[in-house]
Protein backbone atom coordinates (compact mmCIF):
# COMPACT_ATOMS: atom_id res chain seq x y z
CA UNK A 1 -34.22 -3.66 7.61
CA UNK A 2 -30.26 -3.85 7.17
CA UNK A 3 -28.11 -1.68 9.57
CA UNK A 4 -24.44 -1.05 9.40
CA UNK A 5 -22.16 -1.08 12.36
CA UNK A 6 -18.46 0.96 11.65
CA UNK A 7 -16.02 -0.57 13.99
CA UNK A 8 -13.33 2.90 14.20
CA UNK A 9 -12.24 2.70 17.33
CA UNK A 10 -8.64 0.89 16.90
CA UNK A 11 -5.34 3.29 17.21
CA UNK A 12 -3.53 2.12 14.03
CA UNK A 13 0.02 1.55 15.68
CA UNK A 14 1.58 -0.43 12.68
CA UNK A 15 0.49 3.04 10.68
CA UNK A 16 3.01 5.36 13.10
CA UNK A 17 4.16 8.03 12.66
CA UNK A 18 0.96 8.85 10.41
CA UNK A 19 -1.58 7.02 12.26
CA UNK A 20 -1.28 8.88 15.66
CA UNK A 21 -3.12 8.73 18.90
CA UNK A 22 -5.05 11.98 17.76
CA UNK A 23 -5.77 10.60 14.68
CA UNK A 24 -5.07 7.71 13.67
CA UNK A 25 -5.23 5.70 10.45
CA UNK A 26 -9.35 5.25 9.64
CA UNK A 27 -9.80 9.12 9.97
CA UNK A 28 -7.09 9.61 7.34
CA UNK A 29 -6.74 9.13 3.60
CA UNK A 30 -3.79 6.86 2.60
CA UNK A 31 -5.54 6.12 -1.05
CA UNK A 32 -6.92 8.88 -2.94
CA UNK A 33 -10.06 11.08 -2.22
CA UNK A 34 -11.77 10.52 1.72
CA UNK A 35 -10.75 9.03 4.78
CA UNK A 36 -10.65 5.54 5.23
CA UNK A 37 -13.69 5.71 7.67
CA UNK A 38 -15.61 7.85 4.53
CA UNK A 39 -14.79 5.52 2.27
CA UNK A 40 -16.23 2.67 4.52
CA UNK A 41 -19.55 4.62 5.20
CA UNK A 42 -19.82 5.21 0.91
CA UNK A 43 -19.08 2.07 -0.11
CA UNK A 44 -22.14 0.45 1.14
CA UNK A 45 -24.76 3.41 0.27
CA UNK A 46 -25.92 1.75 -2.00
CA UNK A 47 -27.64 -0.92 0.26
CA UNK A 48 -27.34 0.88 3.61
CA UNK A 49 -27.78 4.67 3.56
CA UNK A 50 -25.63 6.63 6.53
CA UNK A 51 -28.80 7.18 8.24
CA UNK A 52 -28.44 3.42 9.10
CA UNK A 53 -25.13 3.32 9.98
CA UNK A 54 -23.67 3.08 13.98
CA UNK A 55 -20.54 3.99 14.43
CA UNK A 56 -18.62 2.51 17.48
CA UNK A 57 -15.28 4.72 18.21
CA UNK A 58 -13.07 5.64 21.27
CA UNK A 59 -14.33 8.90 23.04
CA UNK A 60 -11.36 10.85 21.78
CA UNK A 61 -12.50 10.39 18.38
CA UNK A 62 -16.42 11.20 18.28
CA UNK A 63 -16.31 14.52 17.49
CA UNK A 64 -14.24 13.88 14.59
CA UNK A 65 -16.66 10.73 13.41
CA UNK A 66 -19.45 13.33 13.30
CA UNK A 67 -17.08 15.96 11.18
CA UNK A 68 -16.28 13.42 8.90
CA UNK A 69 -19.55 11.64 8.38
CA UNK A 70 -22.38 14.40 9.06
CA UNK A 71 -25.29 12.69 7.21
CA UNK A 72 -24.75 9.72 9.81
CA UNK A 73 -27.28 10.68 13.12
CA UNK A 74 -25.43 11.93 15.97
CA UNK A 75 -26.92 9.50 18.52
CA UNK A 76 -25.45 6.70 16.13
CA UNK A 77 -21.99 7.63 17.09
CA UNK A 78 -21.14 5.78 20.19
CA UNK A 79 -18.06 6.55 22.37
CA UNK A 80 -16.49 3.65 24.40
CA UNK A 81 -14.42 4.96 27.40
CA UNK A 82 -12.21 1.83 27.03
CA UNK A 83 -10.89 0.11 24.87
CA UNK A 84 -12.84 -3.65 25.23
CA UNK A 85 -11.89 -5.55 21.81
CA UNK A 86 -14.70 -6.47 19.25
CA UNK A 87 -17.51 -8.40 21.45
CA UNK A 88 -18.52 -5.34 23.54
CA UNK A 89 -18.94 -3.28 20.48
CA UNK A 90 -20.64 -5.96 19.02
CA UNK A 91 -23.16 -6.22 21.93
CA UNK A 92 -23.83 -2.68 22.04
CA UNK A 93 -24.71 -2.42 18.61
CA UNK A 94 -27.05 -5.19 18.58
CA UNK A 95 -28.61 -4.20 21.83
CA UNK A 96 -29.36 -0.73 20.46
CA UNK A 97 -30.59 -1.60 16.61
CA UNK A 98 -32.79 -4.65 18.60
CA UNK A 99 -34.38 -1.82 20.36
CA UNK A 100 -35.21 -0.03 17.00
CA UNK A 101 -35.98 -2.82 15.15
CA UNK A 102 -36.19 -6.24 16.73
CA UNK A 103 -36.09 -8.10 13.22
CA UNK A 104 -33.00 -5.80 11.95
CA UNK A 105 -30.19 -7.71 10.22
CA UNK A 106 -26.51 -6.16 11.51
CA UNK A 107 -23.66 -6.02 9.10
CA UNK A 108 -20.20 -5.45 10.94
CA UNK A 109 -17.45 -3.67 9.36
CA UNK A 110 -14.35 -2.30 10.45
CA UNK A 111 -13.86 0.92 9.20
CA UNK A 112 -10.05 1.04 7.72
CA UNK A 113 -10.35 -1.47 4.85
CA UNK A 114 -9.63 -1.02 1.52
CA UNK A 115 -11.61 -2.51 -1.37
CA UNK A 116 -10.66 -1.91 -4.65
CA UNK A 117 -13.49 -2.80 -6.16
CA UNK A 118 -16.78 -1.59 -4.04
CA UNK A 119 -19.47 -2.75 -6.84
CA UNK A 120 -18.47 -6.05 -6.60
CA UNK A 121 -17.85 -6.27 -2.99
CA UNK A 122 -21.59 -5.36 -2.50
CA UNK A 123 -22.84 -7.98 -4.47
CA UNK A 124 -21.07 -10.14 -1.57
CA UNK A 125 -22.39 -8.30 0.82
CA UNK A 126 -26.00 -8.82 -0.29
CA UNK A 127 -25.11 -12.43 -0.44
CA UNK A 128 -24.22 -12.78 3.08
CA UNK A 129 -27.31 -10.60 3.87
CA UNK A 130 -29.68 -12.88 2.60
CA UNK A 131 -28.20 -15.70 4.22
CA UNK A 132 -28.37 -13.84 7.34
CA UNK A 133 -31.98 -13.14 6.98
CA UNK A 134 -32.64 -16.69 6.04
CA UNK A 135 -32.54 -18.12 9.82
CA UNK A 136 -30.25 -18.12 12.79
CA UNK A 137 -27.15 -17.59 10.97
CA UNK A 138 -23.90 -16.08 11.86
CA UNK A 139 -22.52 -15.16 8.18
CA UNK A 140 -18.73 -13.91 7.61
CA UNK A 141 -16.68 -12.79 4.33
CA UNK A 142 -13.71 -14.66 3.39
CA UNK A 143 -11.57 -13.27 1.30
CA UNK A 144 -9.59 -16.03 -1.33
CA UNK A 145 -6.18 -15.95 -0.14
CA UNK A 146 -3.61 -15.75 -3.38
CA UNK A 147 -0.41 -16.10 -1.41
CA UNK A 148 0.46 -18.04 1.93
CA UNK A 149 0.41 -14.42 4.20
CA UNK A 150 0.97 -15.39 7.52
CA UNK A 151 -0.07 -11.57 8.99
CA UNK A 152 -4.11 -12.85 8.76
CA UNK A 153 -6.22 -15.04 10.55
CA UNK A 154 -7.89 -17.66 8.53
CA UNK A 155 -10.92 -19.33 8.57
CA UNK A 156 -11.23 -22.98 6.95
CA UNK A 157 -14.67 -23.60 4.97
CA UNK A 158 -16.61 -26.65 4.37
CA UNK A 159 -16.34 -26.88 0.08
CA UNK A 160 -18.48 -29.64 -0.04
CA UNK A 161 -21.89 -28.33 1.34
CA UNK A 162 -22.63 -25.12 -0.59
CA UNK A 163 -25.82 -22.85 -0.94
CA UNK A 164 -25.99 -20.09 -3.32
CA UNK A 165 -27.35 -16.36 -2.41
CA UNK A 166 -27.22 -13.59 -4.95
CA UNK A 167 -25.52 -15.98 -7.20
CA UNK A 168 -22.64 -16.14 -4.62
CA UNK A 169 -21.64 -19.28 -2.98
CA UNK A 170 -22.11 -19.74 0.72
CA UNK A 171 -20.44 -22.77 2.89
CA UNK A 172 -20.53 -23.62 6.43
CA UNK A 173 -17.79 -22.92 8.74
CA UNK A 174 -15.60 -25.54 10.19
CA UNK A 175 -13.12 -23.61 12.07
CA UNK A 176 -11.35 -20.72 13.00
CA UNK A 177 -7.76 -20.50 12.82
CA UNK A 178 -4.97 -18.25 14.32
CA UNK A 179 -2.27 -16.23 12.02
CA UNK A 180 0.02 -19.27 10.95
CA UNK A 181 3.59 -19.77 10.62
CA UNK A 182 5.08 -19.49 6.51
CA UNK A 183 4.63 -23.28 6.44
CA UNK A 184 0.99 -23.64 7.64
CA UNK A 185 -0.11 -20.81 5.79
CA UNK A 186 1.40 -22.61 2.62
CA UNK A 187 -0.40 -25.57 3.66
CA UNK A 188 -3.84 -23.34 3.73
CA UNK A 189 -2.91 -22.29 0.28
CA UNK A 190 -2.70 -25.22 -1.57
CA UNK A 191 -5.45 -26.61 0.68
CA UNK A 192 -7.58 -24.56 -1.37
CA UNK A 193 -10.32 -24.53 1.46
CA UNK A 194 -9.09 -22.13 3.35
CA UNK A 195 -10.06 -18.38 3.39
CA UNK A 196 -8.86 -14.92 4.73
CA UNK A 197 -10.53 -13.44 8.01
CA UNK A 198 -11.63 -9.97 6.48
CA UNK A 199 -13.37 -9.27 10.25
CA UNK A 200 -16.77 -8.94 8.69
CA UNK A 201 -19.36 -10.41 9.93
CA UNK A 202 -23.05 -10.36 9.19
CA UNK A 203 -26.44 -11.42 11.13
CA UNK A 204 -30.14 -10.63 12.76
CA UNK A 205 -29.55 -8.99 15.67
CA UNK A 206 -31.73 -11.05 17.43
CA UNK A 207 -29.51 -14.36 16.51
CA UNK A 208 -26.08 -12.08 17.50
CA UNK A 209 -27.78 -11.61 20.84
CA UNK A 210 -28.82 -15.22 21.20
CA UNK A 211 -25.02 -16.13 20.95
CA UNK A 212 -23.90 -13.71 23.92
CA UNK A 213 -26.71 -15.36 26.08
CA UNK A 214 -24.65 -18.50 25.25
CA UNK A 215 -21.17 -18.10 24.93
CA UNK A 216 -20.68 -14.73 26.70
CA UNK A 217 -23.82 -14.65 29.34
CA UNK A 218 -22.27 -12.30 31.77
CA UNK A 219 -21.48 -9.82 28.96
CA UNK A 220 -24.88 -10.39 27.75
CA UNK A 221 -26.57 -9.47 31.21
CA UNK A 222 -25.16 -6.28 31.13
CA UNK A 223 -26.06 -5.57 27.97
CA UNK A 224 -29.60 -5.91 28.67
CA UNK A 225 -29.27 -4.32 32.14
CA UNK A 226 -28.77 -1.40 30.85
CA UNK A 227 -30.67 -1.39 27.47
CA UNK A 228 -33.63 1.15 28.65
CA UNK A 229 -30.51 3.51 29.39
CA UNK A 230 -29.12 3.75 25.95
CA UNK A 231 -31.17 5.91 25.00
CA UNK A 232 -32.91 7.89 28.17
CA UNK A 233 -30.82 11.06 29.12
CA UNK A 234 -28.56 8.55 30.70
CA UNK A 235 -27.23 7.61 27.82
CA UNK A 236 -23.30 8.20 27.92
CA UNK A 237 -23.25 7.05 31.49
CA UNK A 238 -24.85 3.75 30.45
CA UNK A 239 -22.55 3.00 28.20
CA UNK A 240 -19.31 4.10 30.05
CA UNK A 241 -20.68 1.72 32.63
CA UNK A 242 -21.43 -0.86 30.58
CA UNK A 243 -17.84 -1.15 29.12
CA UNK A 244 -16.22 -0.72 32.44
CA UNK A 245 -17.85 -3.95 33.85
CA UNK A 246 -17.50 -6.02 30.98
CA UNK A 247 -14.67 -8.37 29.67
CA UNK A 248 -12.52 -8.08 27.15
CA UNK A 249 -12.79 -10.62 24.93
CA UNK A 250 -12.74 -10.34 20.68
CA UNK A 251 -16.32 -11.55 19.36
CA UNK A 252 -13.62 -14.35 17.21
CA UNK A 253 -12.39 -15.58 20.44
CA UNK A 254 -15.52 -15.18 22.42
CA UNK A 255 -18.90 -16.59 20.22
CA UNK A 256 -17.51 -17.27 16.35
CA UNK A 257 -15.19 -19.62 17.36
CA UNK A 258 -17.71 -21.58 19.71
CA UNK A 259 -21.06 -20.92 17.57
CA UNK A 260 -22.47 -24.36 15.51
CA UNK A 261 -24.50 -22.05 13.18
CA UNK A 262 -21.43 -20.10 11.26
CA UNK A 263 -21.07 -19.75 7.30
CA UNK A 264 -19.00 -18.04 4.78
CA UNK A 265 -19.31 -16.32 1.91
CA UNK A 266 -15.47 -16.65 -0.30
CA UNK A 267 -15.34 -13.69 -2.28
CA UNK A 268 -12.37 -11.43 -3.99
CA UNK A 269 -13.23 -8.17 -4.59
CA UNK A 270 -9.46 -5.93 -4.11
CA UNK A 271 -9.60 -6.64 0.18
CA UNK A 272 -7.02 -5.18 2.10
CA UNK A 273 -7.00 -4.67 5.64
CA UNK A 274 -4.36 -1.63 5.56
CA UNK A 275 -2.57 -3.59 8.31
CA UNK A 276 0.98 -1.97 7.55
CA UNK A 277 2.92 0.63 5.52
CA UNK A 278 3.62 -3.32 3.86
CA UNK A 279 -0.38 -2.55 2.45
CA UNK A 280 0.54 0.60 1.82
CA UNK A 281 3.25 -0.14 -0.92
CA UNK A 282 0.91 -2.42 -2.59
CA UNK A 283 -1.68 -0.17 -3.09
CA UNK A 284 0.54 2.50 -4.11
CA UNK A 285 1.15 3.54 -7.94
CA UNK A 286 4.51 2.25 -9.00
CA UNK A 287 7.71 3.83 -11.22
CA UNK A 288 9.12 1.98 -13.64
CA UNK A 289 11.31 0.72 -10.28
CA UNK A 290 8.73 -0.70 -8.77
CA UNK A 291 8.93 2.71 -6.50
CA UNK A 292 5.80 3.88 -4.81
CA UNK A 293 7.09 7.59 -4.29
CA UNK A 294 4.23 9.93 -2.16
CA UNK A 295 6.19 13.34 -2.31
CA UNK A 296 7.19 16.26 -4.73
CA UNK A 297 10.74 15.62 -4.38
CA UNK A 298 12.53 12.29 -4.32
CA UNK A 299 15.48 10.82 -6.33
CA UNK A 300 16.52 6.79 -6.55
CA UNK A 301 19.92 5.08 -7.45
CA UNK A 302 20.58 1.35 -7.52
CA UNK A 303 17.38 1.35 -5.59
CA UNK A 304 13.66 -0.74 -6.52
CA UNK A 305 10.32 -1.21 -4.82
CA UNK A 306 10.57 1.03 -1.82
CA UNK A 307 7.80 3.03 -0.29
CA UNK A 308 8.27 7.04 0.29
CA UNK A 309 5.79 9.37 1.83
CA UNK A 310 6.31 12.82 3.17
CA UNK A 311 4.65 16.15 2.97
CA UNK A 312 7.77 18.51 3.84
CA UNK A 313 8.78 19.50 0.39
CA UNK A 314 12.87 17.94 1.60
CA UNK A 315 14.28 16.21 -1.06
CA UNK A 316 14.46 12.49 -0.54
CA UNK A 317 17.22 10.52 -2.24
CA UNK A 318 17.62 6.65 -1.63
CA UNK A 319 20.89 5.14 -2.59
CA UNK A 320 21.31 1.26 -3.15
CA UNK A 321 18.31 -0.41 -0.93
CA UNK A 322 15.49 -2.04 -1.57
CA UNK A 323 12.11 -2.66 -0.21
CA UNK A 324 12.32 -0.17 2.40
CA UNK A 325 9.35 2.45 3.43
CA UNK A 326 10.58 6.04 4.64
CA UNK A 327 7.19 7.79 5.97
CA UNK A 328 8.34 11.77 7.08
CA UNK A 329 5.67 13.34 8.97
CA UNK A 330 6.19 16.87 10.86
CA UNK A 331 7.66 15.46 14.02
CA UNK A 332 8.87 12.17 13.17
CA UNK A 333 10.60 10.07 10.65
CA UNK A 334 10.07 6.80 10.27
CA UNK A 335 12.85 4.17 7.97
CA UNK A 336 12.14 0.60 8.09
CA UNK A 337 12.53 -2.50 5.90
CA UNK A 338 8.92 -3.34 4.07
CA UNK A 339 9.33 -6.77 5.13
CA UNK A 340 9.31 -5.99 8.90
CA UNK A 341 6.62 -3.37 8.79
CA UNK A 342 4.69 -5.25 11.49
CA UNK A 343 7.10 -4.28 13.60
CA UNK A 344 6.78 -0.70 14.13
CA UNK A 345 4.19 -1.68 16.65
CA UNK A 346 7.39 -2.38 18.60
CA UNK A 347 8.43 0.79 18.35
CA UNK A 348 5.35 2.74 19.54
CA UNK A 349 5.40 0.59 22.40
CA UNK A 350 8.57 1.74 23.21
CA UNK A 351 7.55 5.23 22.76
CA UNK A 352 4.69 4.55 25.36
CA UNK A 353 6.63 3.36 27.76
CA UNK A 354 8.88 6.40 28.17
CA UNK A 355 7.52 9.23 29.34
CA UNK A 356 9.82 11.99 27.28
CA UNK A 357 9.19 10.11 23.99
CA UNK A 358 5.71 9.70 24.17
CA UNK A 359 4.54 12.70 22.95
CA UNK A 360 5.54 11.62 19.34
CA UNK A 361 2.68 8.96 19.91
C-alpha cells in the first residue's frame, strides 16, 4: 500500500514577517483557497487518502496540523522536540509505516510546495511509485529547470539509460549537486541533463531503512531501539528521545548522496518550492505593470513588477522603483528588493539574536 509522509516542520524564515514562529508559512495560504499544508494533503487524494498520510511537524505546531487536516488520524501527527533536518524524520516515518505494513511504499513530501498543476503532477507521482515498488529503489522528482536559478539544489541524471513507468521517463542518478554559482547553474542549463531538487523522494520502506543501516547505522539503531515504543503509551517519550540522541544530518547529505540504487523521474508540472516572497511575485496575478498588488488600497507611479501584500486597509503608494516586495503585517513591515529576497533570513537572524526584537519573530 502507498503512504504519504508531510514534512511541516520547517519555520519559513525567508517568508517573515508572514511566516512567523507561531505560524509559519505551510499553515498559511499565500495562493488562493487552503493552507499550503491543505493543499499538500489534497493534492495527492486521489492516490493516497489522508487516512494514509503522516505528518512530521515541530511540537509547537501539532495541534494546529490536526485543526487543519482533521480527516488525517491523530496518532499520524508526529511532534519532534527538535529540530533534526530531513533524515530523522525520514527514519521515523519509515520505522512507523514498516510496523504497519512491512511491504508499504513511502512517498516524501514537504508540505509548502506549490504545484500549479496537481493532475499532472500525480501522474508523476504514480510514475515514481511504480518504480519504487519495482525493487530496491530510491526514486526522486526532478523538476526541468527553464532558467539557470542558482537558489536550488540540482541533481544531474543519466539521459542515456531510461525506463518508462506510467508513460513517464525514469533515469538513474549520477549525482547530487549543491546550489551553484550564476555560471554553473548556466552550465546545468544548457547541459540539458540536469534537473531541479524538488525534495521529493519516493521508496519501500523497507529499502529506505536498508539505506540508514548503511549510510547512517547509528541513526538507524535508534530507530529500531525504540520501534515497540512508538506506539505503546510511551509513545511521545520515545520519540522525544529518539530525536535527542540522534544526528543531524539532511537524508541528501546523509544516504541520497551515497546510495548506488537512486533514479529520477524529470517532470514539469507548475513546481515551486515557495522559497521567498521572490516565489511569491511569480505566482501572483499581475497589472498591466507587471504589479502583483495583495491589498484593497494601493497606488503605482513610474513603478513595474513589484510585490505588495497587506491586510491593514492603509493606502500603499510606490513611487519610481521597481521589483521591490512590501509585505505589511500587524506588527511588522517588511520593504526589500525582489532580487535579494533570500536575504530576509538575515534579518530574522538578527531579530533572534536580540532579545527586545525578538518578539516580532
Amino acid at each position: 500500500m502507498v503512504y504519504a509522509v508531510i514534512m511541516a516542520g520547517g519555520s519559513g524564515t525567508r517568508f517573515w514577517p508572514k511566516s512567523t514562529k507561531k505560524l509559519p508559512k505551510q499553515f498559511l495560504s499565500l495562493f488562493g483557497e487552503g493552507t499550503m499544508i491543505q493543499n499538500t494533503a489534497r493534492r495527492i487524494e486521489p492516490i493516497i487518502p489522508q487516512e494514509r498520510i503522516l505528518v512530521i511537524t515541530n511540537d509547537d505546531y501539532v495541534d494546529i496540523v490536526k485543526d487543519q487536516l482533521p480527516s488525517i488520524p491523530a496518532d499520524n501527527v508526529v511532534g519532534e522536540p527538535v529540530a533534526k533536518n530531513t533524515a530523522p524524520c525520514v527514519a521515523i516515518a519509515a520505522e512507523m509505516l514498516y510496523k504497519k505494513d512491512p511491504e508499504a511504499v513511502m512517498v516524501v513530501l514537504p508540505a509548502d510546495h506549490h504545484i500549479q498543476e496537481p493532475e499532472i503532477f500525480n501522474e508523476f507521482l504514480k510514475a515514481a511509485i511504480e518504480k519504487a515498488g519495482s525493487g530496491e529503489n530510491l526514486v526522486t522528482i526532478g523538476i526541468n529547470p527553464d532558467r539557470p536559478e542558482t537558489g536550488y539544489g540540482y541533481i544531474h541524471g543519466d539521459d542515456s539509460v531510461q525506463e518508462e513507468y506510467n508513460q513517464k521517463l525514469v533515469h538513474p542518478v549520477k549525482a547530487f549537486k549543491e546550489k551553484p554559482d550564476e555560471a554553473t547553474a548556466q552550465q546545468f542549463l544548457v547541459a540539458g541533463d540536469y534537473y531541479w531538487n524538488s525534495g521529493m523522494f519516493i521508496w519501500s520502506v523497507s529499502t529506505i531503512l536498508n539505506e540508514f543501516k548503511k549510510y547512517l547505522p547509528d541513526m538507524y539503531d535508534l530507530v529500531k531501539k525504540s520501534s515497540d515504543s512508538f506506539f505503546s503509551q510511551d509513545h511521545k517519550s520515545a520519540v522525544d528521545s529518539f530525536y535527542r540522541a540522534c544526528e543531524s544530518v539532511s537524508i541528501d547529505y546523509g544516504i541520497m548522496e551515497h546510495a548506488e540504487n537512486v533514479f529520477l523521474v524529470p517532470a514539469e508540472f507548475g513546481w515551486n518550492d515557495v522559497g521567498s516572497w521572490t516565489a511569491a511575485y511569480e505566482l501572483g496575478n499581475k497589472d498591466s505593470h507587471g504589479n502583483v498588488i495583495n491589498t484593497k488600497h494601493a497606488t503605482f507611479s513610474e513603478s513595474t513588477k513589484n510585490y505588495i501584500s497587506s491586510k491593514s486597509g492603509k493606502m500603499i503608494s510606490i513611487v519610481g522603483v521597481d521589483g521591490i516586495a512590501v509585505v505589511e503585517t500587524d506588527d511588522a513591515i517588511l520593504v526589500c528588493k525582489l532580487d535579494k529576497a533570500q536575504n530576509v533570513k538575515e534579518i530574522v537572524d538578527e531579530l533572534k539574536s536580540n532579545e527586545e526584537l525578538k518578539k516580532f519573530l
